[in-house]
Protein backbone atom coordinates (compact mmCIF):
# COMPACT_ATOMS: atom_id res chain seq x y z
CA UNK A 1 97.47 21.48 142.69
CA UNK A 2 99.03 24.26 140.55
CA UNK A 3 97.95 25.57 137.09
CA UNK A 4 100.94 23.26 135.07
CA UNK A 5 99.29 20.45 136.31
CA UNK A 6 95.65 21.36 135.36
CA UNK A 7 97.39 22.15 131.99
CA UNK A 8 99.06 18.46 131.98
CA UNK A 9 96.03 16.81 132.32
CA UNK A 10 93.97 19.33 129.79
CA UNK A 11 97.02 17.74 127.42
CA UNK A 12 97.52 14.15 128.18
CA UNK A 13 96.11 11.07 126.87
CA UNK A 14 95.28 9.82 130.48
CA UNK A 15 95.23 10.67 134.13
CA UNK A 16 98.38 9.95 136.41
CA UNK A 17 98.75 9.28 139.94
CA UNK A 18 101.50 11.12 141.65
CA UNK A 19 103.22 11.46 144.97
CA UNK A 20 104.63 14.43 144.29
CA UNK A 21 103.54 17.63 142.11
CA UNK A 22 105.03 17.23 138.44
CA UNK A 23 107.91 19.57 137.96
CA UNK A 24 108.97 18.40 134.65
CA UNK A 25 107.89 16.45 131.76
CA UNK A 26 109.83 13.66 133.03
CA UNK A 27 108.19 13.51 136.39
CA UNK A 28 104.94 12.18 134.40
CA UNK A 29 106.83 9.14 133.48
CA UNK A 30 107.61 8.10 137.07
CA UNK A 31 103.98 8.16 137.99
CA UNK A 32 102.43 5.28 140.56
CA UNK A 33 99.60 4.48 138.47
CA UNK A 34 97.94 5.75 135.14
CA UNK A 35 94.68 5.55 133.54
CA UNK A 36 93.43 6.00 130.29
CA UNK A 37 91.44 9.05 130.43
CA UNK A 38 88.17 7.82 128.76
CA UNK A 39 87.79 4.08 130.78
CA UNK A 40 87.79 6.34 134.17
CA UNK A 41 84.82 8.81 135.29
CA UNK A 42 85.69 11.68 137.41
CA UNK A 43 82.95 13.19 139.78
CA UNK A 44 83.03 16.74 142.13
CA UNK A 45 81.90 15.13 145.71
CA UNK A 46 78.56 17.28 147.45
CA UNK A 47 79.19 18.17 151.14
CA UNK A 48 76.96 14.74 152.12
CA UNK A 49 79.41 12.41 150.25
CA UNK A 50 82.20 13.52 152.14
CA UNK A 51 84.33 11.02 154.27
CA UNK A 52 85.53 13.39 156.36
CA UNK A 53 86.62 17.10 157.35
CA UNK A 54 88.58 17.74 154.05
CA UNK A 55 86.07 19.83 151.37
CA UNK A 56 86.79 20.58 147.84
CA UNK A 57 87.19 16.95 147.23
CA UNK A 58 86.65 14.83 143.66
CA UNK A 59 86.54 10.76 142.91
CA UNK A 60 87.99 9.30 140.64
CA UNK A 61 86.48 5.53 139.42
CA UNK A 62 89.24 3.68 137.71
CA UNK A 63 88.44 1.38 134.75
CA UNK A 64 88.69 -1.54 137.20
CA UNK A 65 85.79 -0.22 139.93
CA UNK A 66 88.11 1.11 142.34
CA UNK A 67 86.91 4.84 143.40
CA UNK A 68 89.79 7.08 144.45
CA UNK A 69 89.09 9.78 146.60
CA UNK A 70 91.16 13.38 146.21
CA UNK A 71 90.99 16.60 148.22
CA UNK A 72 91.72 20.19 146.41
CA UNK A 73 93.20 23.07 148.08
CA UNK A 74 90.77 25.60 146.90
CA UNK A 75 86.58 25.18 146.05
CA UNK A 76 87.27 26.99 142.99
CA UNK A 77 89.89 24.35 141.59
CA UNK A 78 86.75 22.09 141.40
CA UNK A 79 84.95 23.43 138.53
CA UNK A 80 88.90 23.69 136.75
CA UNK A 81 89.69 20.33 137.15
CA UNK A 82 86.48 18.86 135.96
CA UNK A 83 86.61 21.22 132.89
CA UNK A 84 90.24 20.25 132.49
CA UNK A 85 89.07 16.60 132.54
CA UNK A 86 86.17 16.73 129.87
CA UNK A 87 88.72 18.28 127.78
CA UNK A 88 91.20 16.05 127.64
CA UNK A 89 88.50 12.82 127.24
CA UNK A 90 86.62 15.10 124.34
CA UNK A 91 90.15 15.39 122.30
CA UNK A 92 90.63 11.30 123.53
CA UNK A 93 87.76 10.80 121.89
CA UNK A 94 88.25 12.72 118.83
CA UNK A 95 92.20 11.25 118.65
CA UNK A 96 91.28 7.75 118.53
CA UNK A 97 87.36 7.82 117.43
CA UNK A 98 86.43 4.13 117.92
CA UNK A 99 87.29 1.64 120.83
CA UNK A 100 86.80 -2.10 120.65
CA UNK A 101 86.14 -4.32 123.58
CA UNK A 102 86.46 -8.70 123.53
CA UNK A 103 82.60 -9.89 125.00
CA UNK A 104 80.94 -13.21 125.50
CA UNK A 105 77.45 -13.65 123.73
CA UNK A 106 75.46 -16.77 124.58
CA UNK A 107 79.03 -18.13 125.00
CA UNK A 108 80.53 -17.08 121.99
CA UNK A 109 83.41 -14.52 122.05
CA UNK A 110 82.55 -11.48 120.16
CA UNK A 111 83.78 -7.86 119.81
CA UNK A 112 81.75 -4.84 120.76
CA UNK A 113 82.67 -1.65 118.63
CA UNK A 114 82.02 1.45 120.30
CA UNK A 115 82.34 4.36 117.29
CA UNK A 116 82.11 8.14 117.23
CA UNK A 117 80.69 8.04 113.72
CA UNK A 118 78.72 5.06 113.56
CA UNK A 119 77.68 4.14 117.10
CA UNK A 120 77.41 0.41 118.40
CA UNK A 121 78.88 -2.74 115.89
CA UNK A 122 78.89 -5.98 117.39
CA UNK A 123 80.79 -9.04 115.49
CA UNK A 124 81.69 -12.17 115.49
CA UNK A 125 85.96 -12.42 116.83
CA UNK A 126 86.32 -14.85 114.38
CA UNK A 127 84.82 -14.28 111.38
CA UNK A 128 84.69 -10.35 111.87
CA UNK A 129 80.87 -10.80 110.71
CA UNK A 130 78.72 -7.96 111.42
CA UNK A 131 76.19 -9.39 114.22
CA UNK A 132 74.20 -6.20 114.80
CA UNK A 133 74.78 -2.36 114.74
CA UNK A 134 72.65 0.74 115.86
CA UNK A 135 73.32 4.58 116.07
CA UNK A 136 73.74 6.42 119.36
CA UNK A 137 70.54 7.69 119.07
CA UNK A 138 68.87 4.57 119.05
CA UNK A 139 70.24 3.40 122.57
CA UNK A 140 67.09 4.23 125.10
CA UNK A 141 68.46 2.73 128.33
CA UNK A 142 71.12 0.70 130.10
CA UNK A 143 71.48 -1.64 133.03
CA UNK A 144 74.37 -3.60 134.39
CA UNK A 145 74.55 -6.36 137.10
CA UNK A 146 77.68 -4.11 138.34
CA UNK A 147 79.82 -7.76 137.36
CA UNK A 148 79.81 -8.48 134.10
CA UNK A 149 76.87 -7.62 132.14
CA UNK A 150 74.86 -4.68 130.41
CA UNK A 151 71.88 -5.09 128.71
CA UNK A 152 71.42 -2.24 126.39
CA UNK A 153 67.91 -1.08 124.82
CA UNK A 154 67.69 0.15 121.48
CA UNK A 155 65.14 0.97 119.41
CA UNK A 156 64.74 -0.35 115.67
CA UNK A 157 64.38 2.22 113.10
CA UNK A 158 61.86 0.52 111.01
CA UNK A 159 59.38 -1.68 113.63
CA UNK A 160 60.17 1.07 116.39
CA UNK A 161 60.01 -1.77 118.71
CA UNK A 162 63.06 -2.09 121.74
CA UNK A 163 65.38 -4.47 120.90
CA UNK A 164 67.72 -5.63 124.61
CA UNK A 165 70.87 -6.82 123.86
CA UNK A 166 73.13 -8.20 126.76
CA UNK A 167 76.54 -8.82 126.87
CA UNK A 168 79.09 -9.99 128.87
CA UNK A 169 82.63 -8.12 130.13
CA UNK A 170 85.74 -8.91 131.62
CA UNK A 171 86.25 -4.88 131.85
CA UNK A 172 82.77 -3.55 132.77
CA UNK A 173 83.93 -0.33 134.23
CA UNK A 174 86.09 0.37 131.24
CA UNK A 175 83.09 -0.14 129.09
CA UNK A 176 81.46 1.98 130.93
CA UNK A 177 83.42 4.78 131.43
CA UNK A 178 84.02 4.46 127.55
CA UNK A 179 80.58 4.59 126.39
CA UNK A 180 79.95 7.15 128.41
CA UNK A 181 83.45 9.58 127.27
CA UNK A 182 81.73 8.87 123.67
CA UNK A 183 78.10 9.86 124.71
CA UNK A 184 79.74 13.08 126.63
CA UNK A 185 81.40 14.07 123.50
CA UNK A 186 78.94 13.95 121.25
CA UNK A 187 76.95 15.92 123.47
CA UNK A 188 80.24 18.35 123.45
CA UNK A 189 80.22 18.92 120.17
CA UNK A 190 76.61 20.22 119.62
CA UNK A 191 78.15 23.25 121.75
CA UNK A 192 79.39 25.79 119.85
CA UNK A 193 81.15 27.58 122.73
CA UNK A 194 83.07 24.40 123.56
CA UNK A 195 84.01 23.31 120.16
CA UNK A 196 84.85 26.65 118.94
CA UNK A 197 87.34 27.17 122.11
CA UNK A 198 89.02 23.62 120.80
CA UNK A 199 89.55 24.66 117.54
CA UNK A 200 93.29 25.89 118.84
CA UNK A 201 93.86 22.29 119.47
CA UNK A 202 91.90 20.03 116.87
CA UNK A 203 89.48 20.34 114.77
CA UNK A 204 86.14 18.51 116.41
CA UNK A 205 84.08 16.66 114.64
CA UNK A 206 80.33 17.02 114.78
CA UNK A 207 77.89 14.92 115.38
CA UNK A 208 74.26 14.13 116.25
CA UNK A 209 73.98 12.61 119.88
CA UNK A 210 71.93 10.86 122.62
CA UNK A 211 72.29 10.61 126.14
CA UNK A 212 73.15 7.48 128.78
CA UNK A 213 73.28 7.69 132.50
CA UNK A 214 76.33 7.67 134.62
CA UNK A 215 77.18 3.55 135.85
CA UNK A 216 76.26 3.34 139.50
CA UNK A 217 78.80 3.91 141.74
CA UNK A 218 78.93 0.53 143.69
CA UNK A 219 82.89 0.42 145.31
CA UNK A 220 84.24 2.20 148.54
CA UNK A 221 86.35 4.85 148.15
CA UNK A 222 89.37 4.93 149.27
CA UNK A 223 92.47 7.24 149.46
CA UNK A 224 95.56 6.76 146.94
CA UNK A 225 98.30 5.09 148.69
């Protein structure tokens, strides 16, 4: 994988699959499959999750559970490639600030808000009321049944008591992946190093942030056809 196609993907919106390397611009729009780049996670394999005598190899978990397994030519690609992807899901991030998913609660279709500013909203589809909204900072944990659901913790800022919320998805992965681009950004921009070496791009906005763990990693990988 050459250095214009580390610099396509530190540009781009999303991640492509090709079967060829990218020559031109062009080339991107003939790609087998694309993914948005913050409903996918991206993860540098150690030497014990390798399937077999290829090293220097990455995943990539698409924002419908698939994993999809990739070999690099050189070790030291690794660390550029996974710096070239946190780029281009920070500037995602910071491009389109808020992402809203449909849900089911208690058999009602709602909307979960997931926003760079404010944090979680959850409302009603219909009437657009406001069901229930907390900061980043006040999620303490996650779970998901790997399906369908995640029950998120939060903490009220008054009682201090943890309030569990579940809801259901038709996308889990994607709300995943997304929650956890937002979380990763935030965290991005309380380093000064990395925000000040974006300013040649965009200027970052900065926040205060949390953290959330990685989603399990329950499919097989595979190799792209």
């Amino acid at each position: 994988m050459e250095e214009d196609t580390r610099e396509d993907l530190r540009h781009s919106q999303g991640l492509e699959e090709l079967q060829r390397l990218s020559v031109t611009t062009w080339d991107w729009t003939r790609a087998e499959k694309s993914f948005t780049v913050y409903e996918i996670m991206f993860k540098i394999l150690k030497e014990s999750e390798l399937l077999d005598q290829r090293r220097h190899c990455v995943s990539v978990q698409t924002e419908a559970g698939e994993d999809l397994f990739f070999s690099l030519e050189l070790d030291a690609e690794l660390l550029l490639w996974e710096k070239a992807f946190q780029t281009a899901t920070f500037l995602e991030v910071q491009r389109i600030q808020c992402k809203t998913y449909a849900c089911i609660l208690d058999s009602h279709l709602m909307g979960l808000t997931i926003d760079f500013g404010m944090g979680f909203v959850c409302f009603d589809a219909a009437s657009k009321a406001v069901l229930w909204r907390y900061k980043f900072s006040q999620l303490k944990g996650s779970s998901d049944d790997g399906k369908s659901k995640i029950k998120f913790l939060f903490q009220n800022q008054d009682s201090k008591l943890i309030e569990a919320k579940e809801l259901e998805f038709s996308n889990l992965f994607a709300v995943l992946h997304c929650i956890h681009a937002f979380f990763a950004s935030k965290v991005a921009c309380l380093d000064p190093v990395f925000v000040s070496s974006q300013n040649s791009i965009m200027t970052p906005v900065v926040s205060s942030t949390s953290t959330i763990p990685a989603p399990s990693q329950i499919s097989k990988i595979k190799y792209p056809s």
